[in-house]
N, C-alpha and C. Protein backbone atom coordinates (compact mmCIF):
# COMPACT_ATOMS: atom_id res chain seq x y z
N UNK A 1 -84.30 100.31 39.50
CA UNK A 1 -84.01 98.91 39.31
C UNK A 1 -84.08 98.58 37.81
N UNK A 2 -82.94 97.99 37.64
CA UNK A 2 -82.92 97.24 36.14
C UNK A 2 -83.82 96.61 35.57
N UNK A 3 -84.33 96.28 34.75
CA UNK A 3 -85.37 95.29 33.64
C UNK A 3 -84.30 94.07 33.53
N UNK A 4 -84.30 93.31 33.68
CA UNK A 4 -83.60 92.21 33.41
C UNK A 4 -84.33 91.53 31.71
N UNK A 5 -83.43 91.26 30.86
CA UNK A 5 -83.83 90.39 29.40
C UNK A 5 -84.39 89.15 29.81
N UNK A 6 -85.54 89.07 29.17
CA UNK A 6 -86.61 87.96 28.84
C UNK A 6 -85.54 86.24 28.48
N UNK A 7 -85.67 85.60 29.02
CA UNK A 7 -85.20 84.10 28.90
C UNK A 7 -85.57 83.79 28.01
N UNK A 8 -85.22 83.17 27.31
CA UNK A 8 -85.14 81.89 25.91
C UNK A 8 -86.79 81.37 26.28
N UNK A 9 -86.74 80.64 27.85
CA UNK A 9 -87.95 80.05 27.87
C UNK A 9 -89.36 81.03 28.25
N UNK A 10 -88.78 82.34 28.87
CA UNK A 10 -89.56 83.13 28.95
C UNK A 10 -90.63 83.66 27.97
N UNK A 11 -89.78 83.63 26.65
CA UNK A 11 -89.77 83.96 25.23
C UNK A 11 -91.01 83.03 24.62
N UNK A 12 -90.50 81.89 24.48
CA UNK A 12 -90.81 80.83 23.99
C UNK A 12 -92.41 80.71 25.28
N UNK A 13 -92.58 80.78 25.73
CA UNK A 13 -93.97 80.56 26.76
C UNK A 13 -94.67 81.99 25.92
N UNK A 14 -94.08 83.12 25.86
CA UNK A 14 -95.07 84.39 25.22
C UNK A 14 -95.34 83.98 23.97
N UNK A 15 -94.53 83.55 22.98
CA UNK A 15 -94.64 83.79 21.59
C UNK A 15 -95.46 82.59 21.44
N UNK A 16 -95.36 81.28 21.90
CA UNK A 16 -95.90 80.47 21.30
C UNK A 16 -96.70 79.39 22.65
N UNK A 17 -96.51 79.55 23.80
CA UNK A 17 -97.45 78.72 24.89
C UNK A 17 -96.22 77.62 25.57
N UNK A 18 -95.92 76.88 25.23
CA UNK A 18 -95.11 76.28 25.27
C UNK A 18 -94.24 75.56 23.95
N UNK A 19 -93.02 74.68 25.00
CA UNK A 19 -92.17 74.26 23.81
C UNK A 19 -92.86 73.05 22.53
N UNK A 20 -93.73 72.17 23.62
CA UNK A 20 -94.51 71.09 22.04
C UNK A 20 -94.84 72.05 21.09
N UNK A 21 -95.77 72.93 21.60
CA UNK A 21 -96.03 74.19 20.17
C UNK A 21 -95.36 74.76 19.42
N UNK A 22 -94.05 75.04 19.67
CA UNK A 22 -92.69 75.56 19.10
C UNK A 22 -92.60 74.45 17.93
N UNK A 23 -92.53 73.20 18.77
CA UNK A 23 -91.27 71.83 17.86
C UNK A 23 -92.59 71.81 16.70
N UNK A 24 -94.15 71.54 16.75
CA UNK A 24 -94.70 71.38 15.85
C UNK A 24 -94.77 72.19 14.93
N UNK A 25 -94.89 73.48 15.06
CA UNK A 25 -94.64 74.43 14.32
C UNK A 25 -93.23 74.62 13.44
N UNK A 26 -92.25 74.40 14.04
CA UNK A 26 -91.11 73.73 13.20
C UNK A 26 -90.65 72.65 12.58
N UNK A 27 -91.31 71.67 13.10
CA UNK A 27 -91.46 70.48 11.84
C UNK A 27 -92.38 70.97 11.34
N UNK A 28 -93.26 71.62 11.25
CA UNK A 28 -94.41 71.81 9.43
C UNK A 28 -93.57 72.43 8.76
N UNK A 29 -92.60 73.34 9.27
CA UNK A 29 -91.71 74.52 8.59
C UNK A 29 -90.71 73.60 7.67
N UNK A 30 -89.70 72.75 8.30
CA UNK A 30 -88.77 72.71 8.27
C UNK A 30 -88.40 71.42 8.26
N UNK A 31 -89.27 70.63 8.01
CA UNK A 31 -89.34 68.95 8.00
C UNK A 31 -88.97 68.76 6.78
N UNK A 32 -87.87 67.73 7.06
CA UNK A 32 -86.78 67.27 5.50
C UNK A 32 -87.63 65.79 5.10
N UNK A 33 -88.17 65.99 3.94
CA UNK A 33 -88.76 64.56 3.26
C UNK A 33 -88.20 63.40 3.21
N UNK A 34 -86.86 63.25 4.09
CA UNK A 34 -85.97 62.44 3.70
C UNK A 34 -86.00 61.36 5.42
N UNK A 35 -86.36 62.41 6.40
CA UNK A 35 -86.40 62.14 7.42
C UNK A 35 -87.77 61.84 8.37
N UNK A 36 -87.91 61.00 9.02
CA UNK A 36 -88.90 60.71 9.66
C UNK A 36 -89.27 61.54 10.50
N UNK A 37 -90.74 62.29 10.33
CA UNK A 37 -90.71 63.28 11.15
C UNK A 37 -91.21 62.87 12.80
N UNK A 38 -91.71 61.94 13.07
CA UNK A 38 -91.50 61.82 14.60
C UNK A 38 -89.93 61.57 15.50
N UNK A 39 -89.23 61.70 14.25
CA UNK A 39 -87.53 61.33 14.91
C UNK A 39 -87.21 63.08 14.72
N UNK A 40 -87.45 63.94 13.86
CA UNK A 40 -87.79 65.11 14.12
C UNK A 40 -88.05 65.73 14.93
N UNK A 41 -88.82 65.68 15.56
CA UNK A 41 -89.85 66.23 16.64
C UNK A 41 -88.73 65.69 17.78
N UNK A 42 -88.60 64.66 17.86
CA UNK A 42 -87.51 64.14 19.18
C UNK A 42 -86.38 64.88 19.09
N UNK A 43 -85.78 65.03 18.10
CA UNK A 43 -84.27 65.98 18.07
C UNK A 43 -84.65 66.99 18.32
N UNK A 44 -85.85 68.05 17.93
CA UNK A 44 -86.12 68.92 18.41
C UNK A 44 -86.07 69.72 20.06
N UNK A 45 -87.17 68.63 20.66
CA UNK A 45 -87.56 68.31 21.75
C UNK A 45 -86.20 68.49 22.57
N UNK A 46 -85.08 68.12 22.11
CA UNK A 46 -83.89 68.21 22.77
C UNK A 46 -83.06 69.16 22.69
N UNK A 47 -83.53 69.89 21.85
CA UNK A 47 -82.89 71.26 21.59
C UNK A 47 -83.42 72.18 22.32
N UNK A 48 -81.92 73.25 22.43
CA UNK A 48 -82.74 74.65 23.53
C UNK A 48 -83.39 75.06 22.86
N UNK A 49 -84.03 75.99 23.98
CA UNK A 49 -84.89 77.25 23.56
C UNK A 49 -84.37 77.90 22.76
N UNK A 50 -82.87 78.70 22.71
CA UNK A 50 -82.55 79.52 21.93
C UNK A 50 -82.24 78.69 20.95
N UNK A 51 -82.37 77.55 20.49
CA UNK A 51 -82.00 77.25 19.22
C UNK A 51 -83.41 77.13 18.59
N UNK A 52 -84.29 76.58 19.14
CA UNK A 52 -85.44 76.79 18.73
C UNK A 52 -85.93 77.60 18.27
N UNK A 53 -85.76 79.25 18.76
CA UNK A 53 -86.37 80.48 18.43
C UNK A 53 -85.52 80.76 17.08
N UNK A 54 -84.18 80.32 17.35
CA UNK A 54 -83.58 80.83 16.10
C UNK A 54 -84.00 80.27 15.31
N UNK A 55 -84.22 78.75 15.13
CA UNK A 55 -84.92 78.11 13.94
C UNK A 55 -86.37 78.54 13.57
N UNK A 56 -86.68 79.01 14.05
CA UNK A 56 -88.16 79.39 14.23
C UNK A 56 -88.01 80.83 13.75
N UNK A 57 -87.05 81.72 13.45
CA UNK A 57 -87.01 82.70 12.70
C UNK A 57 -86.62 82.90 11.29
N UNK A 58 -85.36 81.66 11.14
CA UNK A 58 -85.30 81.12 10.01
C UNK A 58 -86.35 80.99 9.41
N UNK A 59 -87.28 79.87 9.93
CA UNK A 59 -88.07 79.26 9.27
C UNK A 59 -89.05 80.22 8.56
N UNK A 60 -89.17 81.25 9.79
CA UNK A 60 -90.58 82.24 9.15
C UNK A 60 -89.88 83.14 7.85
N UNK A 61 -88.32 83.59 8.19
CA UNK A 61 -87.62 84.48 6.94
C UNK A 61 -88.07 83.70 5.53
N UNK A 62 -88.07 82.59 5.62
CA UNK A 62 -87.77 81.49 4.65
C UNK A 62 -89.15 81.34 3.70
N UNK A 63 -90.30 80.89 4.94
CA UNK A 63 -91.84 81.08 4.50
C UNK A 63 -92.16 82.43 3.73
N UNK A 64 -91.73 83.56 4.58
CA UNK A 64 -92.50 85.34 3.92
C UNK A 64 -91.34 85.62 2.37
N UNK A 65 -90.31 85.06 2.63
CA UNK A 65 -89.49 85.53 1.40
C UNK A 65 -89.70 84.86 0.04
N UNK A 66 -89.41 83.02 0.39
CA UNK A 66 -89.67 82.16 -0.58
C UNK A 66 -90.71 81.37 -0.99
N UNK A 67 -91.30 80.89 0.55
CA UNK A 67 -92.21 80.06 0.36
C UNK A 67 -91.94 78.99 1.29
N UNK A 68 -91.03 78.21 0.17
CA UNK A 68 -90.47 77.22 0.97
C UNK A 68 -88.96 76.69 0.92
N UNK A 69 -88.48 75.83 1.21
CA UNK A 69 -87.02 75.11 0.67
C UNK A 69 -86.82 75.33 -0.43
N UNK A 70 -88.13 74.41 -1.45
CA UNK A 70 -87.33 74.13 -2.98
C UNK A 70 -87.44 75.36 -3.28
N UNK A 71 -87.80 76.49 -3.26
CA UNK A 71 -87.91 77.35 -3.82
C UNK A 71 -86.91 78.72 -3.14
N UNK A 72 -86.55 78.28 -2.37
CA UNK A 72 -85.08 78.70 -1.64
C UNK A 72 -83.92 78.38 -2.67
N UNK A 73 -84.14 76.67 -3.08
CA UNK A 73 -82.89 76.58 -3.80
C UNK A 73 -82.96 76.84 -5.04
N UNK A 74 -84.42 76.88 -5.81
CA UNK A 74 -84.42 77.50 -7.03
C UNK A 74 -83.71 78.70 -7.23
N UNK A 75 -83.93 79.41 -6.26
CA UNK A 75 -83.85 80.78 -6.21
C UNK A 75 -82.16 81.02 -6.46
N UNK A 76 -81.10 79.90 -5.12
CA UNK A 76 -80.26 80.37 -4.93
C UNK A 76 -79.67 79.83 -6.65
N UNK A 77 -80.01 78.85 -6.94
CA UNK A 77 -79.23 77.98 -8.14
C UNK A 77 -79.60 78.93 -9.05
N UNK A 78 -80.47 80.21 -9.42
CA UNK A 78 -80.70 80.89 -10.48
C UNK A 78 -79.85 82.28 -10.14
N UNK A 79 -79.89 82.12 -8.96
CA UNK A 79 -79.11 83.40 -8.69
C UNK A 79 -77.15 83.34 -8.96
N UNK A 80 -76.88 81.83 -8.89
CA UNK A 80 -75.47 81.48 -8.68
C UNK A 80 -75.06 81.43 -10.40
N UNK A 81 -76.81 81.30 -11.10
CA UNK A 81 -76.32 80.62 -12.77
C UNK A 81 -76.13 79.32 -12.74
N UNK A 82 -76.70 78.57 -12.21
CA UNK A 82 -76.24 76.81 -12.10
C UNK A 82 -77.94 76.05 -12.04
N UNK A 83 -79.06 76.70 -12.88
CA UNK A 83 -79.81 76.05 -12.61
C UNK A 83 -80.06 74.53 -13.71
N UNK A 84 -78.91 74.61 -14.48
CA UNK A 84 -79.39 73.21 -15.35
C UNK A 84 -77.96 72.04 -14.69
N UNK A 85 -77.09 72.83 -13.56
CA UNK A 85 -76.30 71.98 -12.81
C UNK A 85 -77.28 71.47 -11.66
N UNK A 86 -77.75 69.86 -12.01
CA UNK A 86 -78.35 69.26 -11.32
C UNK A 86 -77.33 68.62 -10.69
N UNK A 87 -76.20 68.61 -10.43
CA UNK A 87 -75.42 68.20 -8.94
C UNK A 87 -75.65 69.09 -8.38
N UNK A 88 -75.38 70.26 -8.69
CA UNK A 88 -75.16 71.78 -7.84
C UNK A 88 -76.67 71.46 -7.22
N UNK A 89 -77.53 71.73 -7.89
CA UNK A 89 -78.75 72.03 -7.04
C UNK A 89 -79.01 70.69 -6.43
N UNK A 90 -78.96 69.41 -6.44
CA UNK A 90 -78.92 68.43 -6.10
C UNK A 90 -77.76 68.97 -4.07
N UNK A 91 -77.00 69.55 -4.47
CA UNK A 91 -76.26 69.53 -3.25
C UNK A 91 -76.71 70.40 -2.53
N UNK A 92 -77.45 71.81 -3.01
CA UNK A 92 -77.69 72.91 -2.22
C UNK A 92 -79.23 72.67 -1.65
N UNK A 93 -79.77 71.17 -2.38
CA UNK A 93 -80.85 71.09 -1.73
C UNK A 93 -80.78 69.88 -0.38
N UNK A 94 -79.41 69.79 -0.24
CA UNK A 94 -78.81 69.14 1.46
C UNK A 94 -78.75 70.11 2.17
N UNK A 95 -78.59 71.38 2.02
CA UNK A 95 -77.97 72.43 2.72
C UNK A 95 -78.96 72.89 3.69
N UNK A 96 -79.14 73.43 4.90
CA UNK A 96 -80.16 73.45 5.51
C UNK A 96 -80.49 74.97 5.11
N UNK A 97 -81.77 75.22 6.22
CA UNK A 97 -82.38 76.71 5.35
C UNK A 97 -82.00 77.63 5.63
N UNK A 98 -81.09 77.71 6.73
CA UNK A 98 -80.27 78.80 7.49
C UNK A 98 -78.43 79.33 6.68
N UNK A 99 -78.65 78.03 5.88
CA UNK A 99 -77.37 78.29 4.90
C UNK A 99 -77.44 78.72 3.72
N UNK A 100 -78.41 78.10 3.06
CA UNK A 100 -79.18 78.85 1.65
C UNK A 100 -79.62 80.63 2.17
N UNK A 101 -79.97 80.61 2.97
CA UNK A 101 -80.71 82.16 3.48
C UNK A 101 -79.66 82.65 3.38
N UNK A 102 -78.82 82.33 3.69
CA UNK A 102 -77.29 83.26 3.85
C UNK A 102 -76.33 82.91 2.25
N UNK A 103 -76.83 82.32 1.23
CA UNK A 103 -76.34 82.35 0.12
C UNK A 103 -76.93 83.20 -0.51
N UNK A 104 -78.05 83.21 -0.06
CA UNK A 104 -79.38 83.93 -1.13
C UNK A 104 -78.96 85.29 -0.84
N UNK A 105 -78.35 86.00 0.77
CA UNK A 105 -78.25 87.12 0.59
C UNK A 105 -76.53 87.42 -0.07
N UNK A 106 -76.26 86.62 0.40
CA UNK A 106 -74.35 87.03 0.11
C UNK A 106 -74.01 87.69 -1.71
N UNK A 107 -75.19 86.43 -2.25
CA UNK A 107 -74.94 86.08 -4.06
C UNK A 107 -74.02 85.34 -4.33
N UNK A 108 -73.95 85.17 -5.46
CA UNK A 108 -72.59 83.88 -5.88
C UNK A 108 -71.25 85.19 -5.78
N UNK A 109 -70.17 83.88 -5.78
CA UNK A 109 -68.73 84.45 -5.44
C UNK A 109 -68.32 85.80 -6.21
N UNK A 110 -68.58 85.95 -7.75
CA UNK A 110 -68.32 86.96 -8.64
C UNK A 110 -68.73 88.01 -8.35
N UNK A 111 -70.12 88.02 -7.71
CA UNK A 111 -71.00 89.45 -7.31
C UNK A 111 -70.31 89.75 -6.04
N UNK A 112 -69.73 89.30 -5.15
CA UNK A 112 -69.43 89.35 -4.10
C UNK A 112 -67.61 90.09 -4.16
N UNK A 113 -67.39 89.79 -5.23
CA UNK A 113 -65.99 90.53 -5.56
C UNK A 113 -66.19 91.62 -6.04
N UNK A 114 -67.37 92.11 -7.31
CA UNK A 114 -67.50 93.07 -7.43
C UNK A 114 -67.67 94.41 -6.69
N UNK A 115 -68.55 93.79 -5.19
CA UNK A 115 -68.66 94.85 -4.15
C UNK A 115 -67.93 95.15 -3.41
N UNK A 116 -66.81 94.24 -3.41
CA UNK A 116 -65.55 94.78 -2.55
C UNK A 116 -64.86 95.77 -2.93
């Protein structure tokens, strides 16, 4: 007999107890200063499991690599050469952390031609 794969909520009950424990743990992560975090926690709350876990892996890549956000976008704006372009970093610090993570690995456009 087959093993059948672990559910989203299956998941989410092992790794962390339940889902309130998930959403709080991702608003400390991932809470935008701009936004009210009990309206946070509600959008959360409404989100699946699997989006949850995924944010919740983000979030931890984000914590062990950078730290945090601003220092996500420091990173990416020094890596692109645009750190005294305060629009640029002004815009990449809208960007959520799952998009910067994926700038931070790609590099700016020039490096990215070179490896082709």
């Amino acid at each position: 007999m087959a093993v059948q794969p672990e559910t989203p909520l299956q998941t989410v009950k092992r790794l962390y107890g339940n889902k309130d424990k998930l959403v709080d743990q991702l608003a400390k992560t991932l809470a935008d200063a701009e936004e009210d975090a009990g309206e946070f926690k509600e959008r959360l709350l409404k989100s699946s499991n699997q989006k949850l876990l995924r944010l919740a892996e983000v979030g931890k890549r984000m914590s062990e690599k950078y730290g945090d956000k601003d220092k996500l976008v420091a990173f990416v704006a020094q890596a692109w050469g645009k750190t005294k372009d305060l629009d640029f970093v002004a815009k990449l610090s809208a960007y959520t952390p799952a998009r910067l993570l994926d700038m931070a690995k790609a590099g700016p456009p020039a490096q990215r031609k070179k490896a082709s």
